[in-house]
PDB file of N, CA and C in Angstrom:
ATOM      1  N   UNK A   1      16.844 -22.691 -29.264  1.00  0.00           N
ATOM      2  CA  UNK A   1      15.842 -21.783 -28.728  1.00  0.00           C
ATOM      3  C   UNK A   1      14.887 -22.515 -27.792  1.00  0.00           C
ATOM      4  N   UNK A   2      14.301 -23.535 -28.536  1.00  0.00           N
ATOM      5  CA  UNK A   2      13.827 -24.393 -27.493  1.00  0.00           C
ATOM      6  C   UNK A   2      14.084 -24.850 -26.363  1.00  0.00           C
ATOM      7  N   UNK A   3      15.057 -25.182 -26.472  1.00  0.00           N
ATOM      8  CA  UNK A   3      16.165 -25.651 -25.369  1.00  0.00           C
ATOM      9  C   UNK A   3      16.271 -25.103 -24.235  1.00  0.00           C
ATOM     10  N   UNK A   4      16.853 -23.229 -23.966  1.00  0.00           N
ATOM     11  CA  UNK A   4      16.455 -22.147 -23.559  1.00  0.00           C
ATOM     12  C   UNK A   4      15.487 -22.064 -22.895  1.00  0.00           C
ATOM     13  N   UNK A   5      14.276 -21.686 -23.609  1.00  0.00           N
ATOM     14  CA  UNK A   5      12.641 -22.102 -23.179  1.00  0.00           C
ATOM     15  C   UNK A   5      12.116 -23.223 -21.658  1.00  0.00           C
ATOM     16  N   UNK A   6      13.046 -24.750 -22.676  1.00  0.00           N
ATOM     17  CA  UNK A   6      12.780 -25.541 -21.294  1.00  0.00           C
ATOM     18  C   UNK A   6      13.534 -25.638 -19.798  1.00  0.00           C
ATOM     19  N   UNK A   7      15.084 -24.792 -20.198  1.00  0.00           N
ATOM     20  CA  UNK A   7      15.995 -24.540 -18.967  1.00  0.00           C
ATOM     21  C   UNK A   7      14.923 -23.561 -18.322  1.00  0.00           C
ATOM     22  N   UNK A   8      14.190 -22.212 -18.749  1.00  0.00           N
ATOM     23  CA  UNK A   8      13.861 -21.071 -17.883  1.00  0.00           C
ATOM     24  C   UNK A   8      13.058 -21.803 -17.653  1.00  0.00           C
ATOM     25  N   UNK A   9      12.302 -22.729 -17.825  1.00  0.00           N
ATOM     26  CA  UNK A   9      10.949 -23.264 -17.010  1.00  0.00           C
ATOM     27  C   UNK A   9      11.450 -24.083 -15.950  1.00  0.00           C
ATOM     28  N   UNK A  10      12.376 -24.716 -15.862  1.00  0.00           N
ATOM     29  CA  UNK A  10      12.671 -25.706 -15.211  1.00  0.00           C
ATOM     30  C   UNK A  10      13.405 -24.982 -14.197  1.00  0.00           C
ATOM     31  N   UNK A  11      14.076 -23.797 -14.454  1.00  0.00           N
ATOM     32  CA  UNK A  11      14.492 -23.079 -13.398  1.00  0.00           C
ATOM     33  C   UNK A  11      13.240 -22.038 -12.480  1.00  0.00           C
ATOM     34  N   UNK A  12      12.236 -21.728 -12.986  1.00  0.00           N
ATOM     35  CA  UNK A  12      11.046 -21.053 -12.674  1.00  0.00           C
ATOM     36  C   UNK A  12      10.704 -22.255 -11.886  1.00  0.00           C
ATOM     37  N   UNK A  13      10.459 -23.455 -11.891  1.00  0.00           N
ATOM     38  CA  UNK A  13       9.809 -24.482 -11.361  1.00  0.00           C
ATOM     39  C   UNK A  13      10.754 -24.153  -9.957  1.00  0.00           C
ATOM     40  N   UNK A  14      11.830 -24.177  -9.891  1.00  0.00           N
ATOM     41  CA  UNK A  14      12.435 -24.730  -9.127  1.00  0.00           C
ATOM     42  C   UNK A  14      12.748 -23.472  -7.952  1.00  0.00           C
ATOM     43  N   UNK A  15      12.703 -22.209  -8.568  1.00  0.00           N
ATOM     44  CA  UNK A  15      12.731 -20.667  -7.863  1.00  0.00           C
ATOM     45  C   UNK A  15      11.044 -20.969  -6.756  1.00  0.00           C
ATOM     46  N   UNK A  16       9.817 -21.456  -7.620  1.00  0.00           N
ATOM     47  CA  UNK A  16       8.763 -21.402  -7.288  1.00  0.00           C
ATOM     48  C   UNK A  16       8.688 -22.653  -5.388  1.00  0.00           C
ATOM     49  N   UNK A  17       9.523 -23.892  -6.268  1.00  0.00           N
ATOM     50  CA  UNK A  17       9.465 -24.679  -4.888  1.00  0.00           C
ATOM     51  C   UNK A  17      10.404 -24.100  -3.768  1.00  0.00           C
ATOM     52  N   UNK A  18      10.727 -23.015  -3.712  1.00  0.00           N
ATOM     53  CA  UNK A  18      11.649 -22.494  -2.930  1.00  0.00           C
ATOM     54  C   UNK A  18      10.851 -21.312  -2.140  1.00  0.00           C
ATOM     55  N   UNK A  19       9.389 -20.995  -2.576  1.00  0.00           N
ATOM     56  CA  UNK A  19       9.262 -20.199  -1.931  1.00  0.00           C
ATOM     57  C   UNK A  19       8.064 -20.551  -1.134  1.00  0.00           C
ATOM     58  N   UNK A  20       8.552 -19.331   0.157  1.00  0.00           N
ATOM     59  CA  UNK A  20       7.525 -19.402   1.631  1.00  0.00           C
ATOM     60  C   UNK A  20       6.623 -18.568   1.445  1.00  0.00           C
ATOM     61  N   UNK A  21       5.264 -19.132   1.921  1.00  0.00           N
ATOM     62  CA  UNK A  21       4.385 -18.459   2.083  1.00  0.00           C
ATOM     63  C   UNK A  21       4.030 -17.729   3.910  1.00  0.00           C
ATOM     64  N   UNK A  22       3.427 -16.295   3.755  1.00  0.00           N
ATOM     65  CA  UNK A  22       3.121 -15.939   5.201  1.00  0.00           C
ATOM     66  C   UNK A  22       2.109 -17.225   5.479  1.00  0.00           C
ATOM     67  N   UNK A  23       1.777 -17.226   7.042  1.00  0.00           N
ATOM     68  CA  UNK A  23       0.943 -18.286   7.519  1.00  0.00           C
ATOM     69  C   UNK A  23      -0.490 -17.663   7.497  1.00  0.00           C
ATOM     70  N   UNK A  24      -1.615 -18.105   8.444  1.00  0.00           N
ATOM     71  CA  UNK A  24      -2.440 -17.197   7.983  1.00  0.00           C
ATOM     72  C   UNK A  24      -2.731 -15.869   9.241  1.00  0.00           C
ATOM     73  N   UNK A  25      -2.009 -16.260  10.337  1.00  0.00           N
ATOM     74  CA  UNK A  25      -1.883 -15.260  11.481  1.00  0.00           C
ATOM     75  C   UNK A  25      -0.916 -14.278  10.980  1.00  0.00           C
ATOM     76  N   UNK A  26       0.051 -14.386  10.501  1.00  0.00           N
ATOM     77  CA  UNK A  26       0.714 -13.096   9.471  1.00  0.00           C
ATOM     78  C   UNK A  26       0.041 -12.863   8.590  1.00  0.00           C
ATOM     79  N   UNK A  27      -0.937 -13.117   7.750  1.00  0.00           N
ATOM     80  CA  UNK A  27      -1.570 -12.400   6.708  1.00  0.00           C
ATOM     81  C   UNK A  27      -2.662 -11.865   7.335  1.00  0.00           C
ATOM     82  N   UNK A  28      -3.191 -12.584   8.119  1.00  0.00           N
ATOM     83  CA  UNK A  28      -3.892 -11.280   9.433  1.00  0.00           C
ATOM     84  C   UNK A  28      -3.442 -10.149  10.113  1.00  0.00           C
ATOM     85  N   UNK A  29      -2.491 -10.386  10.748  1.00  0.00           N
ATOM     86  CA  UNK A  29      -1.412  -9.160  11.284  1.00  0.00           C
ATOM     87  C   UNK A  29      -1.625  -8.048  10.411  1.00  0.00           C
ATOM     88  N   UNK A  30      -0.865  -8.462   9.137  1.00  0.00           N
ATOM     89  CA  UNK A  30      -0.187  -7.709   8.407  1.00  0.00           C
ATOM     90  C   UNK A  30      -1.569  -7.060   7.359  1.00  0.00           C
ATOM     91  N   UNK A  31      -2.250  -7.511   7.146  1.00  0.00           N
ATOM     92  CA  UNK A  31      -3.433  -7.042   6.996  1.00  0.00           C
ATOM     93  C   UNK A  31      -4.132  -5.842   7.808  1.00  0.00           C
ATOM     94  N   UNK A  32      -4.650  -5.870   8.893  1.00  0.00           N
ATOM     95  CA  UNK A  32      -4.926  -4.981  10.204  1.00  0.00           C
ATOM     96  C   UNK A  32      -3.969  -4.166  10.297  1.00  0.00           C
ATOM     97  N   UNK A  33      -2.582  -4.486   9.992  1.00  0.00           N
ATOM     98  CA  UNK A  33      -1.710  -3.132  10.273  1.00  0.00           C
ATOM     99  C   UNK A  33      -1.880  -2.395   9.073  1.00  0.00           C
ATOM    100  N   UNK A  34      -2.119  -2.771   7.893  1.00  0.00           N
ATOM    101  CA  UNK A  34      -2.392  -2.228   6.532  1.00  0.00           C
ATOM    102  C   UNK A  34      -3.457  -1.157   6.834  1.00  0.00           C
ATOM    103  N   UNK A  35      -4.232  -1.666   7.224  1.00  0.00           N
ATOM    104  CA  UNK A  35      -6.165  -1.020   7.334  1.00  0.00           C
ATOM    105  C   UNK A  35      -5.755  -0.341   8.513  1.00  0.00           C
ATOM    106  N   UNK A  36      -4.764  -0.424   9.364  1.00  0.00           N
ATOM    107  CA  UNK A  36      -4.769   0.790  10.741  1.00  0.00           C
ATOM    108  C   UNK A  36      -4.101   2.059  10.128  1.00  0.00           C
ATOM    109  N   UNK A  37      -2.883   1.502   9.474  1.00  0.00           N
ATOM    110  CA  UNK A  37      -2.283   2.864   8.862  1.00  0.00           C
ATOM    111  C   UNK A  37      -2.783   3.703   7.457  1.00  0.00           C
ATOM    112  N   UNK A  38      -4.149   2.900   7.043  1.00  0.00           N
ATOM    113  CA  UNK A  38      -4.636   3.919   5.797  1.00  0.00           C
ATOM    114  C   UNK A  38      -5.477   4.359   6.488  1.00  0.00           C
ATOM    115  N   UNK A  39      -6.058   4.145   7.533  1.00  0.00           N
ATOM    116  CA  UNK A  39      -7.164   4.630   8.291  1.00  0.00           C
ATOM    117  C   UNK A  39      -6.685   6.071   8.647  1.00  0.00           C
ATOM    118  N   UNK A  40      -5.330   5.796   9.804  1.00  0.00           N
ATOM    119  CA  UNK A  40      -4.300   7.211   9.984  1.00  0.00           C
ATOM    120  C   UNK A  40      -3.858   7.908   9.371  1.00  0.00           C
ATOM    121  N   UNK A  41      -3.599   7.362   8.080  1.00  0.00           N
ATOM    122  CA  UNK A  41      -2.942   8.195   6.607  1.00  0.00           C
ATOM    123  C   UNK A  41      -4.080   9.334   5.893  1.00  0.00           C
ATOM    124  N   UNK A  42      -5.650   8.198   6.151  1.00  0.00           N
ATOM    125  CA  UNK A  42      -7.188   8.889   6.052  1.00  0.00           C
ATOM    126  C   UNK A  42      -7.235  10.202   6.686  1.00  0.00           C
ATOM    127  N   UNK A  43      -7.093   9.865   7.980  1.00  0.00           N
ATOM    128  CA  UNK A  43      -7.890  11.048   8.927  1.00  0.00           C
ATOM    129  C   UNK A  43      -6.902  12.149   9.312  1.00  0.00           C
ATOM    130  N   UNK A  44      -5.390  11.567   8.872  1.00  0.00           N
ATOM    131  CA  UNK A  44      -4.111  12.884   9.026  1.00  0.00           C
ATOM    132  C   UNK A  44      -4.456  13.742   7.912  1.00  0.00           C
ATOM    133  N   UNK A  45      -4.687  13.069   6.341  1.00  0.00           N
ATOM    134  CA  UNK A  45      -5.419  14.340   5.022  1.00  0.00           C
ATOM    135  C   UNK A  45      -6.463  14.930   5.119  1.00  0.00           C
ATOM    136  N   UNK A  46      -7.327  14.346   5.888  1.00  0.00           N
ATOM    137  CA  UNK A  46      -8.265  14.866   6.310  1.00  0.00           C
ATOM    138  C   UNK A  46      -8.441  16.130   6.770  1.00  0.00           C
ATOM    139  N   UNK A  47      -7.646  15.913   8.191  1.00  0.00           N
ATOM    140  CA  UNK A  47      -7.496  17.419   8.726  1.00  0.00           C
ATOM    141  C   UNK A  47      -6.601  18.099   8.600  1.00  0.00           C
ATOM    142  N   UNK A  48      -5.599  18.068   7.597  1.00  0.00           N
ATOM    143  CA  UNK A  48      -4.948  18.612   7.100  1.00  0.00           C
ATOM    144  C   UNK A  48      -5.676  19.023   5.876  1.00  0.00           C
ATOM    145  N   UNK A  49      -6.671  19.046   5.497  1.00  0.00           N
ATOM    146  CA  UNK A  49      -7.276  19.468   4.564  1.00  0.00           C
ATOM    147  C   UNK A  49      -8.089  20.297   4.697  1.00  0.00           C
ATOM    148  N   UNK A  50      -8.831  20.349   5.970  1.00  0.00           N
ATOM    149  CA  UNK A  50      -9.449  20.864   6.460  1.00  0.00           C
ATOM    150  C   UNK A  50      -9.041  22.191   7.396  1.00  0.00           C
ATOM    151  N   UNK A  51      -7.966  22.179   7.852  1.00  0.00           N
ATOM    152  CA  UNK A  51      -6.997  23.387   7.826  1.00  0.00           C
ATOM    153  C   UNK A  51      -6.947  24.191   6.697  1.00  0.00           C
ATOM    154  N   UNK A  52      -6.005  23.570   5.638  1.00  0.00           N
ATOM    155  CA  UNK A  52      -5.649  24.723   4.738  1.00  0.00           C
ATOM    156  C   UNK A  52      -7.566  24.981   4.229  1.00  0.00           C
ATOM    157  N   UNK A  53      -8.281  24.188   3.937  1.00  0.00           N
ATOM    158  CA  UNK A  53      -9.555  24.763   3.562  1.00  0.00           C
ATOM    159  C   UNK A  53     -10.398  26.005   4.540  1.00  0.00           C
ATOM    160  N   UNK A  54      -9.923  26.228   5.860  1.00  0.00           N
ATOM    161  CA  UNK A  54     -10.270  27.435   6.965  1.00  0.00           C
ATOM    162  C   UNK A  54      -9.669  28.097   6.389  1.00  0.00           C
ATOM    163  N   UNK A  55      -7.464  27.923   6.096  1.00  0.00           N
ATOM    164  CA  UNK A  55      -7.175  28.802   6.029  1.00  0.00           C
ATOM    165  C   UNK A  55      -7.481  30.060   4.466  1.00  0.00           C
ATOM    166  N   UNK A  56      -7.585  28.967   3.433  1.00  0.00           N
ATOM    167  CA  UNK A  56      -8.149  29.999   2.682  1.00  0.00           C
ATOM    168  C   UNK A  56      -9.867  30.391   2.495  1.00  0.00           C
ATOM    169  N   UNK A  57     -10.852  30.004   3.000  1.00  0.00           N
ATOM    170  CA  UNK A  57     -12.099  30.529   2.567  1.00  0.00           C
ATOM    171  C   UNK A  57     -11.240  31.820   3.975  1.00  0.00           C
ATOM    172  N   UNK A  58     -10.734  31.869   5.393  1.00  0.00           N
ATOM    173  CA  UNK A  58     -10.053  32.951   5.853  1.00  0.00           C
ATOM    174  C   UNK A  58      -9.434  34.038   4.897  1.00  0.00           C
ATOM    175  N   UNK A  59      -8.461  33.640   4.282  1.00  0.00           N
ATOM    176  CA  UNK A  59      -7.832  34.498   3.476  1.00  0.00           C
ATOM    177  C   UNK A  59      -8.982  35.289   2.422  1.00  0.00           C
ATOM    178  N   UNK A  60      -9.390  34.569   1.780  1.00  0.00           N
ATOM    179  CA  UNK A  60     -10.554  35.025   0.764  1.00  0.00           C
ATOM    180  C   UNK A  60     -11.875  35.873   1.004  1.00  0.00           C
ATOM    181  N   UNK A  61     -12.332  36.015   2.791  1.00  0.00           N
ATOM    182  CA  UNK A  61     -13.347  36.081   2.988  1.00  0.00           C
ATOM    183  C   UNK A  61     -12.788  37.703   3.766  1.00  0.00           C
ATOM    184  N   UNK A  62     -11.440  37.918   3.475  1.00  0.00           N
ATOM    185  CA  UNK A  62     -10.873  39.163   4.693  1.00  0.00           C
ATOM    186  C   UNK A  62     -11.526  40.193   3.844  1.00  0.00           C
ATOM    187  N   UNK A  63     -11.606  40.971   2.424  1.00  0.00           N
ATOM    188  CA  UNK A  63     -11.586  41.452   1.684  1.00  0.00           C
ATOM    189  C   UNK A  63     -13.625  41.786   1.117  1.00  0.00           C
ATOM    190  N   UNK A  64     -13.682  40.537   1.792  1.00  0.00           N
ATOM    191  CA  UNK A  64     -15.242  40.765   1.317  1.00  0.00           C
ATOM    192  C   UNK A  64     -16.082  41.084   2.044  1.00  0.00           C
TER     193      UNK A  64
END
C-alpha cells in the first residue's frame, strides 16, 4: 500500500515538471478577453431583459 502511495507521488512529481505555464502577456490577453466578453454577455441580458420587461408591463397594462 505504501509502496503505491510513493509510485503516485513520484509520478505526480513528474506530471507536475512537465507542465507549462501561460507567460504573463497571455495571462493578460486572456484575461481582457475574459472581462470583454462578460462585459458583452452583461449588456446582451441586459437588453434582452429589458425587452421582454416592455413587453410584458405592455401586455399587462392593455386591459387596465
Amino acid at each position: 500500500m505504501a509502496v503505491n502511495v510513493l509510485k503516485f507521488m513520484r509520478e505526480v512529481q513528474a506530471e507536475a515538471k512537465k507542465t507549462t505555464w501561460p507567460s504573463r502577456k497571455e495571462t493578460l490577453q486572456t484575461t481582457g478577453l475574459v472581462l470583454v466578453m462578460v462585459l458583452i454577455t452583461a449588456v446582451f441580458f441586459l437588453t434582452v431583459d429589458q425587452i421582454i420587461g416592455l413587453g410584458m408591463r405592455a401586455l399587462f397594462n392593455v386591459g387596465g
